[in-house]
Each structure stands twice: as C-alpha cells, then as structure tokens.
PDB file of N, CA and C in Angstrom:
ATOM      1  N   UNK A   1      38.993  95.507 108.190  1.00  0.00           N
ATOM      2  CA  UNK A   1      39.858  96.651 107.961  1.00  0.00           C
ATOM      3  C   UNK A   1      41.304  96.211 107.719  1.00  0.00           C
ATOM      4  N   UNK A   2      41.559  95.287 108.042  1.00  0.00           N
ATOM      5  CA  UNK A   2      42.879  94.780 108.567  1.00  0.00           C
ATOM      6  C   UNK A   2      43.330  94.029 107.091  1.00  0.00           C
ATOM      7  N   UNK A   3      42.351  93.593 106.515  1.00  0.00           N
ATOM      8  CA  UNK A   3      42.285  92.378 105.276  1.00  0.00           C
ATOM      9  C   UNK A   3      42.293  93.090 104.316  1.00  0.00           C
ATOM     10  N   UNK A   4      42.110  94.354 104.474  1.00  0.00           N
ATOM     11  CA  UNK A   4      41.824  95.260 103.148  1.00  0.00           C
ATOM     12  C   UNK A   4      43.249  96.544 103.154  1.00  0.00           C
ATOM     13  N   UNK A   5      43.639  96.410 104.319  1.00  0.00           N
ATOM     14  CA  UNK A   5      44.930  96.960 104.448  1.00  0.00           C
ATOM     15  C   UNK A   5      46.276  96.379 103.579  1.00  0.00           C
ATOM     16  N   UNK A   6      46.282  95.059 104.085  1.00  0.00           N
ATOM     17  CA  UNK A   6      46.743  93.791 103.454  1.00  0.00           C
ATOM     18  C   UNK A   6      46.829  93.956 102.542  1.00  0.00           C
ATOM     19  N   UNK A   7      45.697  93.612 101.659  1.00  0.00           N
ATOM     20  CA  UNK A   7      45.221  93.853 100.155  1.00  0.00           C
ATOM     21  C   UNK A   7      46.024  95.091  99.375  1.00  0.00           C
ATOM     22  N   UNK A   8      45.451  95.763 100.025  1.00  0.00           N
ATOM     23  CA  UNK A   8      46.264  97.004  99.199  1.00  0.00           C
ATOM     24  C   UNK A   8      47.421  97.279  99.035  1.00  0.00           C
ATOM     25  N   UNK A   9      48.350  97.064 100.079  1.00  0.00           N
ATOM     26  CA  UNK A   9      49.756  96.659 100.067  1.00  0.00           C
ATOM     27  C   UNK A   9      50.127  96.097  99.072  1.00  0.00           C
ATOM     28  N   UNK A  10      49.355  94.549  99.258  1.00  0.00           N
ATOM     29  CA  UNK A  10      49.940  93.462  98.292  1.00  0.00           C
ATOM     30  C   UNK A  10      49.726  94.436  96.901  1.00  0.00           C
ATOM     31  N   UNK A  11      48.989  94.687  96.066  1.00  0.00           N
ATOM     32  CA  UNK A  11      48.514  95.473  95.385  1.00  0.00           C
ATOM     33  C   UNK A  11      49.347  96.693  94.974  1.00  0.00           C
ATOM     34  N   UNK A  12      49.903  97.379  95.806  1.00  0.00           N
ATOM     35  CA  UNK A  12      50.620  98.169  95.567  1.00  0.00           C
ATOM     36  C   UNK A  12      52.401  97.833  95.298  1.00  0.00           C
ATOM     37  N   UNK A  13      52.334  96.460  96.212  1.00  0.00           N
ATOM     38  CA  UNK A  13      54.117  95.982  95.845  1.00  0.00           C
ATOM     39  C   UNK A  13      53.746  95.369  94.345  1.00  0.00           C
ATOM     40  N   UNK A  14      53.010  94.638  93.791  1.00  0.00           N
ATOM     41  CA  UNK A  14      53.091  94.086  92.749  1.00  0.00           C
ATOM     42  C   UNK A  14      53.078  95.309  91.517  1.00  0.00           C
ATOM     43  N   UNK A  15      52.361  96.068  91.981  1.00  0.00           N
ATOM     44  CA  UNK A  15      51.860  97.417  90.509  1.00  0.00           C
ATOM     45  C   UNK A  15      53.529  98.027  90.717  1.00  0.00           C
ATOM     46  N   UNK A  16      54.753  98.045  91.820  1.00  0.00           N
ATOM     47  CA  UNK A  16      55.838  98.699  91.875  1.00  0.00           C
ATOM     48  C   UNK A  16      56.615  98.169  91.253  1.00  0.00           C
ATOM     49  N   UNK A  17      56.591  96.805  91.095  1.00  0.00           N
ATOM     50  CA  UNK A  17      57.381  95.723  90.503  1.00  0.00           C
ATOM     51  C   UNK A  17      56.995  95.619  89.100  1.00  0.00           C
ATOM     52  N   UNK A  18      55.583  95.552  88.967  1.00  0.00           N
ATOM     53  CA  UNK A  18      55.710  95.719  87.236  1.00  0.00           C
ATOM     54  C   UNK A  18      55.962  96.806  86.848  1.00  0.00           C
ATOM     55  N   UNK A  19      56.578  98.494  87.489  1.00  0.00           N
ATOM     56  CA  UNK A  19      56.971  99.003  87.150  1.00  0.00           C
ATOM     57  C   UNK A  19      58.707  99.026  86.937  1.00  0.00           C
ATOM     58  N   UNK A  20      59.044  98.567  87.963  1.00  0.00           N
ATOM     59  CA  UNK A  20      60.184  98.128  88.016  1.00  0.00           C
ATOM     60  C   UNK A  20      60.710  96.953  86.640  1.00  0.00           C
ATOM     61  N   UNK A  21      59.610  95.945  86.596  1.00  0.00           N
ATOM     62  CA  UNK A  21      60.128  94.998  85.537  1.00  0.00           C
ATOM     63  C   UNK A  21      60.254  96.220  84.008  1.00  0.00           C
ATOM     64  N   UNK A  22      59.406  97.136  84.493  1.00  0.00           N
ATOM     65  CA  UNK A  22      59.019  97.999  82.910  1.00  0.00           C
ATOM     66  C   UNK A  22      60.566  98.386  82.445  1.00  0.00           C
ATOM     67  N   UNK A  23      60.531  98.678  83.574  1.00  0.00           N
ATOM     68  CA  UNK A  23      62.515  99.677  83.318  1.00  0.00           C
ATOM     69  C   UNK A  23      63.460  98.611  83.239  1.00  0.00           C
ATOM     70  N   UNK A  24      63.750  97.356  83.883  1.00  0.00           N
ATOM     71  CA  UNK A  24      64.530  96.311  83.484  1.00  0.00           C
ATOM     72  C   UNK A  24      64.232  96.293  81.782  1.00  0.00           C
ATOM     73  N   UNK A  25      62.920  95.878  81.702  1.00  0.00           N
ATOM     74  CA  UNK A  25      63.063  95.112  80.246  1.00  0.00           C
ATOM     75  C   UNK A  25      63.266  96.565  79.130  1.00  0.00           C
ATOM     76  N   UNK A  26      62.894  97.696  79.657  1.00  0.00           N
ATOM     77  CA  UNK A  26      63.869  98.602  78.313  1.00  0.00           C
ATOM     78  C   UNK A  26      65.188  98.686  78.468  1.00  0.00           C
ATOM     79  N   UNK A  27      65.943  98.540  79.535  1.00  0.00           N
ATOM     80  CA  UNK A  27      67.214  98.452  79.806  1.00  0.00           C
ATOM     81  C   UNK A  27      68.419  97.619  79.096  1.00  0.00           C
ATOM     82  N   UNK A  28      67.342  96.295  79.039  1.00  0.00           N
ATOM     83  CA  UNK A  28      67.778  95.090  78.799  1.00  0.00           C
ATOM     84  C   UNK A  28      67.573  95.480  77.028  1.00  0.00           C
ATOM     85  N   UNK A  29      66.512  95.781  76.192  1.00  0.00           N
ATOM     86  CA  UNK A  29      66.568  96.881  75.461  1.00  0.00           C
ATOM     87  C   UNK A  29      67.321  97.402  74.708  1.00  0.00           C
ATOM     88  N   UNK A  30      68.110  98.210  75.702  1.00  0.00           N
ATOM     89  CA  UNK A  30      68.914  99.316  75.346  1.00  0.00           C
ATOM     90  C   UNK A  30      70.154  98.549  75.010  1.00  0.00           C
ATOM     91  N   UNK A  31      70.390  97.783  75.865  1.00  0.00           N
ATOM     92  CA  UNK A  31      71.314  97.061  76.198  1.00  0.00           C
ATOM     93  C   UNK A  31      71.933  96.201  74.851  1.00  0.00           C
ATOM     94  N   UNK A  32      70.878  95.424  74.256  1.00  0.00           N
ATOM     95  CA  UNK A  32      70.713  94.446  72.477  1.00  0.00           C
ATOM     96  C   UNK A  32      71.081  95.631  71.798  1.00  0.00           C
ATOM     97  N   UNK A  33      70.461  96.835  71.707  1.00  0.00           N
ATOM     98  CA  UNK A  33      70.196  97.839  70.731  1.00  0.00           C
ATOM     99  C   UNK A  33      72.042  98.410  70.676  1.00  0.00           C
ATOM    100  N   UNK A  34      72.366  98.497  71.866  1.00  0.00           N
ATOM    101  CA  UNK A  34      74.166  98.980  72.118  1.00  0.00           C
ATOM    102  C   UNK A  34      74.739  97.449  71.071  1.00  0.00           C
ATOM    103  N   UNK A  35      74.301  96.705  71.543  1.00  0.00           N
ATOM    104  CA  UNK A  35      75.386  95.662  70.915  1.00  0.00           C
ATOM    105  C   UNK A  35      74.909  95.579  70.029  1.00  0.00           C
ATOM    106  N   UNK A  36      73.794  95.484  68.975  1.00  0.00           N
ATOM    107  CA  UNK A  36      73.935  95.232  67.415  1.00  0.00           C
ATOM    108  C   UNK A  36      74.509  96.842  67.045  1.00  0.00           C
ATOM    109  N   UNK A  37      74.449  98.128  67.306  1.00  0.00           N
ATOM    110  CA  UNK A  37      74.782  99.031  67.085  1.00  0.00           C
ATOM    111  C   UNK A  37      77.114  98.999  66.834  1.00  0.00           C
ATOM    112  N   UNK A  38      77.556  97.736  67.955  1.00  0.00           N
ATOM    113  CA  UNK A  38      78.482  97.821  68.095  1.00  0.00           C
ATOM    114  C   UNK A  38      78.836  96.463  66.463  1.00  0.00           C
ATOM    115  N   UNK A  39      77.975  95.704  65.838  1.00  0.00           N
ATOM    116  CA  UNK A  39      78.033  95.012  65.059  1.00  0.00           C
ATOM    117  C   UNK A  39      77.352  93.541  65.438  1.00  0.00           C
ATOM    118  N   UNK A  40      77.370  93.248  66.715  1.00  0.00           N
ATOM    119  CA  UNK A  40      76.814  91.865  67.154  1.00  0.00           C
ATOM    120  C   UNK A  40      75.701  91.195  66.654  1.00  0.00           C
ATOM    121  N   UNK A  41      75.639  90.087  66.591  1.00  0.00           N
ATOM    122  CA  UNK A  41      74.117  89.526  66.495  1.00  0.00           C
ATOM    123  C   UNK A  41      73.452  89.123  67.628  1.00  0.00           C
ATOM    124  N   UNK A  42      72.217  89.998  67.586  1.00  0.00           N
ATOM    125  CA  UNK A  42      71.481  89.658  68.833  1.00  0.00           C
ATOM    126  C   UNK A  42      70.729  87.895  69.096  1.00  0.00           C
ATOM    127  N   UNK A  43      70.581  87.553  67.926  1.00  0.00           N
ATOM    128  CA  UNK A  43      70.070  86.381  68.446  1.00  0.00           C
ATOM    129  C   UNK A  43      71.034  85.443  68.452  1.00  0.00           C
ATOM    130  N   UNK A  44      72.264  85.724  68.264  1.00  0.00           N
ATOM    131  CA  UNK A  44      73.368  84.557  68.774  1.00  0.00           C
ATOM    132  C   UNK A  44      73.655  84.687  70.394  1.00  0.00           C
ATOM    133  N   UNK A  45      73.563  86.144  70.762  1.00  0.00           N
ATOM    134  CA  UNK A  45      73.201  86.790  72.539  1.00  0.00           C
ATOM    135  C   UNK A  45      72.316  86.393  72.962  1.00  0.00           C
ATOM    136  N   UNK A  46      71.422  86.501  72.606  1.00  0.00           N
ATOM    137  CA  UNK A  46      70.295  85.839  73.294  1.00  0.00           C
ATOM    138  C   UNK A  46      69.881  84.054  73.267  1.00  0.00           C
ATOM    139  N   UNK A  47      70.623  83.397  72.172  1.00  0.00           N
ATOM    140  CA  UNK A  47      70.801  82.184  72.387  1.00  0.00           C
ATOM    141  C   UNK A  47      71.957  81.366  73.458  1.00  0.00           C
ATOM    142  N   UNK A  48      73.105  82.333  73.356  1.00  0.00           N
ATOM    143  CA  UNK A  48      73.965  82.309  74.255  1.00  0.00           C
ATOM    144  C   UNK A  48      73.712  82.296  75.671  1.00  0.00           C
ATOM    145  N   UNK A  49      72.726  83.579  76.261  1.00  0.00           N
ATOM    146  CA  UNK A  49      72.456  83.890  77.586  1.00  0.00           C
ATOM    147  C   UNK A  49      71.252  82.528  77.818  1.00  0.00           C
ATOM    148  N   UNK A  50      70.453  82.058  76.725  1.00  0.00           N
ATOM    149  CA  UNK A  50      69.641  81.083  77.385  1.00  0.00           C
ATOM    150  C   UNK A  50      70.377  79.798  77.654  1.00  0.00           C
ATOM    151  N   UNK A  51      71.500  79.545  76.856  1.00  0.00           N
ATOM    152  CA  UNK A  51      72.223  78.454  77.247  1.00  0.00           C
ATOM    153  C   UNK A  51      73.086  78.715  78.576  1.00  0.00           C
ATOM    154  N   UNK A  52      73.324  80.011  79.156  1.00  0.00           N
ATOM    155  CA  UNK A  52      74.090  79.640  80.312  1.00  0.00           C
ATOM    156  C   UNK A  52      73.337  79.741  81.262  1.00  0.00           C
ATOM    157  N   UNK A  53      72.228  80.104  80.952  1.00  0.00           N
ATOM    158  CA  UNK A  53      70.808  79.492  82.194  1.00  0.00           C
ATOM    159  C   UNK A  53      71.095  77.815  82.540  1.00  0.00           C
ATOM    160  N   UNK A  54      71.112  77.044  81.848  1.00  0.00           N
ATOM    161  CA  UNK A  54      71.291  75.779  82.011  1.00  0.00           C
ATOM    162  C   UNK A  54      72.464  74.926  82.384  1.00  0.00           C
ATOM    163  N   UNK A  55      72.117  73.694  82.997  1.00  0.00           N
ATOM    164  CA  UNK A  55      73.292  73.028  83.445  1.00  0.00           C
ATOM    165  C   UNK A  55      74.037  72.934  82.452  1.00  0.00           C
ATOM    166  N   UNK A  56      75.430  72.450  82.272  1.00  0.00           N
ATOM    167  CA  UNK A  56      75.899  72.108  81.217  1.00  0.00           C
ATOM    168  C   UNK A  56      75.574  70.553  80.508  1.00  0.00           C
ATOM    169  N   UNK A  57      74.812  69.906  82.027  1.00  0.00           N
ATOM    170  CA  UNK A  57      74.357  68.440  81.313  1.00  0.00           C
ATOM    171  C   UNK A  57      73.234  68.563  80.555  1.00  0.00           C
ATOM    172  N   UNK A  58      72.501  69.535  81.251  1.00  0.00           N
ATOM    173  CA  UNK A  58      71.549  69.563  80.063  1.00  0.00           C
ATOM    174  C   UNK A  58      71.401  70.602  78.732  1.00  0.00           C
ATOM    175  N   UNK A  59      72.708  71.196  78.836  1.00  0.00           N
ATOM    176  CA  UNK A  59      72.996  71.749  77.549  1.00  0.00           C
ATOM    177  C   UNK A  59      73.126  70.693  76.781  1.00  0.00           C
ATOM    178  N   UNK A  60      74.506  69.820  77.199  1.00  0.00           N
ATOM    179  CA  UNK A  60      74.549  68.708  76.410  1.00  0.00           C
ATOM    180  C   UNK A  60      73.549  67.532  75.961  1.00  0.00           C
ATOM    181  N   UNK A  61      73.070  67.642  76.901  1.00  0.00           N
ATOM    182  CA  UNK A  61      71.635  66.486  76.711  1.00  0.00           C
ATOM    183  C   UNK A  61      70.630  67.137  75.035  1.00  0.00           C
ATOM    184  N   UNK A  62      70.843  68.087  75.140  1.00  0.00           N
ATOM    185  CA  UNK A  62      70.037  69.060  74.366  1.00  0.00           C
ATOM    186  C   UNK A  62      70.928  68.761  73.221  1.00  0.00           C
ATOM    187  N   UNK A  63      71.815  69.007  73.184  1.00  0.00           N
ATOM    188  CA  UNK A  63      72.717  69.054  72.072  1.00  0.00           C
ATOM    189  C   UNK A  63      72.877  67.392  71.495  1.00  0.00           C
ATOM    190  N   UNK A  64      72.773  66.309  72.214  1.00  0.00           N
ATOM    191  CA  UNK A  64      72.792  64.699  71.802  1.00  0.00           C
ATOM    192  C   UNK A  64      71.535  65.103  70.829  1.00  0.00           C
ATOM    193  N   UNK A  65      70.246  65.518  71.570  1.00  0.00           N
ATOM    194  CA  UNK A  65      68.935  64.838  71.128  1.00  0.00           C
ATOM    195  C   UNK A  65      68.802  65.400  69.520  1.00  0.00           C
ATOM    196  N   UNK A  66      69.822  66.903  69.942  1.00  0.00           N
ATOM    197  CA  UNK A  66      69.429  67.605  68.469  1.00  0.00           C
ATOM    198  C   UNK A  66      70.044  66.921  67.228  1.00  0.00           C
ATOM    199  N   UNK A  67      71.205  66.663  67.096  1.00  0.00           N
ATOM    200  CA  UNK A  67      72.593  66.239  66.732  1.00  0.00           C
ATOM    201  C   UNK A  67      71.766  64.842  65.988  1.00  0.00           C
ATOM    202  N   UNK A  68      71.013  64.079  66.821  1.00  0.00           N
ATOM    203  CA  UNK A  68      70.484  62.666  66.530  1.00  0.00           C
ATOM    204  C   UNK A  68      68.997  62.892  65.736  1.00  0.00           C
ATOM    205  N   UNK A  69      68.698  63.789  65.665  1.00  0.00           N
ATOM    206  CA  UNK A  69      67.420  64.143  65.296  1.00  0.00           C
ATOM    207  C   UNK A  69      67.680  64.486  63.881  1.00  0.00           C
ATOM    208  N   UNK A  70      68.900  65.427  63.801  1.00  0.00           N
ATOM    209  CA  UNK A  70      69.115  66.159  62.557  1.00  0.00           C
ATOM    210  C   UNK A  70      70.024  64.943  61.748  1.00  0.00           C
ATOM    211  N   UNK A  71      70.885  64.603  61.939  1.00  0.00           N
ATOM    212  CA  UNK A  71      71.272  63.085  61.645  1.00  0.00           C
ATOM    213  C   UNK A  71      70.409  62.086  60.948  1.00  0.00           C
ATOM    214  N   UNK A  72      69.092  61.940  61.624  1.00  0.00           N
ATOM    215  CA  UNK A  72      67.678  60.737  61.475  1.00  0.00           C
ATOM    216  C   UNK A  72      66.886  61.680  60.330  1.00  0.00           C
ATOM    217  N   UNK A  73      67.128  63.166  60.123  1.00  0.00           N
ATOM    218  CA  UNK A  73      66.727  63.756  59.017  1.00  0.00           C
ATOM    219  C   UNK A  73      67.385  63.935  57.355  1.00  0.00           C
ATOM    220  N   UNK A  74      68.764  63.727  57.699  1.00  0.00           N
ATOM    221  CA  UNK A  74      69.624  63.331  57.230  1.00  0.00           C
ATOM    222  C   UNK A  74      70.531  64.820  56.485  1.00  0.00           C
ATOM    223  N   UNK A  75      70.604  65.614  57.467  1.00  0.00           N
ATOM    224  CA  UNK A  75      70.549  67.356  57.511  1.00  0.00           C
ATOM    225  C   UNK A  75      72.566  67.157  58.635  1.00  0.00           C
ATOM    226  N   UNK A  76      72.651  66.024  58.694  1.00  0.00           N
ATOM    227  CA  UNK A  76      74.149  65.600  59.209  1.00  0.00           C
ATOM    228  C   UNK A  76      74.979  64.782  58.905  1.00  0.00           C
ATOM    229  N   UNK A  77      75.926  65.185  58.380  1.00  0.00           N
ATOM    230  CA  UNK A  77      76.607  63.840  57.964  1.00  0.00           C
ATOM    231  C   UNK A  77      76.509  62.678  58.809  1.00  0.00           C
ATOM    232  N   UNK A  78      76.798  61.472  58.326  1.00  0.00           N
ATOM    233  CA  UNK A  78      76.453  60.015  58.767  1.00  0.00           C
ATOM    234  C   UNK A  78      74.939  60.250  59.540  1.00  0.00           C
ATOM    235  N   UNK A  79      74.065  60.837  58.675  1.00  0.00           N
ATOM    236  CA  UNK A  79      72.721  60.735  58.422  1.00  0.00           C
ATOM    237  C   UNK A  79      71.932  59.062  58.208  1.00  0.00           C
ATOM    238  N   UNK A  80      70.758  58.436  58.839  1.00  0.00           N
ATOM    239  CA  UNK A  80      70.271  57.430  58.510  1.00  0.00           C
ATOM    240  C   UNK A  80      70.045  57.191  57.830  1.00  0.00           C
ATOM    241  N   UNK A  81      69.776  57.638  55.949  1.00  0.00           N
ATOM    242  CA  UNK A  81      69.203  57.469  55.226  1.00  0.00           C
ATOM    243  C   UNK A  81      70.776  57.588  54.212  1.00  0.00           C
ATOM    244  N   UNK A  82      72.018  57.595  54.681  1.00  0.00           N
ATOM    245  CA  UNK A  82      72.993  58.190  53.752  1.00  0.00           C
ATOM    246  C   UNK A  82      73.299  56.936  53.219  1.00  0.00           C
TER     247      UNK A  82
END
C-alpha cells in the first residue's frame, strides 16, 4: 500500500512538472516571438544564450578549434592551402 502511494506521488510530481515545463517552453516562445517582432534575430539569441551557458574557456577552446578548422579548409585567411 505504502509502495503504491509512493508511486503515485512520484507520478503525479513528474505529470505537474511536464506541465509546468509546457508553460515555460511557450513562454520562452512568446518571449523569441516579442523579440523578432521588435526586429531581432532569433538565432543570433539563441546562439548567444548557448554561449553564456559555458565557461568562457571553453567558449574559447571552441572558438581555437573552429578558427583552425576553417583556416585547414581554407574558408580563413592564412588558410593551409593559401
């Protein structure tokens, strides 16, 4: 009785939370939809917000590997092949 009490709980906090995530993510939504409405580009926002998720070393780390990659493609000046 006790295990199935449990259960259902658990069950019921998770089904509240994906309701909860439901209303975050139209929010979040609404939110892109206000700013390209104001002129913005959303995927420069949303590239933005994933970069300040990250350290800044490994922004930069990110930014060497790319920089050297596009370079070795020759898509950068002082390209390997120039």
């Amino acid at each position: 009785m006790v295990a199935r009490d449990q259960l259902r709980a658990f069950i019921e906090r998770v089904e509240r939370l994906e309701e909860e995530k439901a209303t975050v993510a139209d929010d979040i939504k609404a939110v892109y939809a206000e700013a390209k409405s104001m002129g913005f580009d959303n995927k420069a926002i949303r590239k933005i917000i994933k970069i300040r998720k990250k350290s800044i070393d490994d922004y930069n780390n990110e930014l060497a590997v790319l920089d050297t990659y596009l370079a070795a493609l020759g898509m950068l000046p002082g390209g390997f092949d120039e």
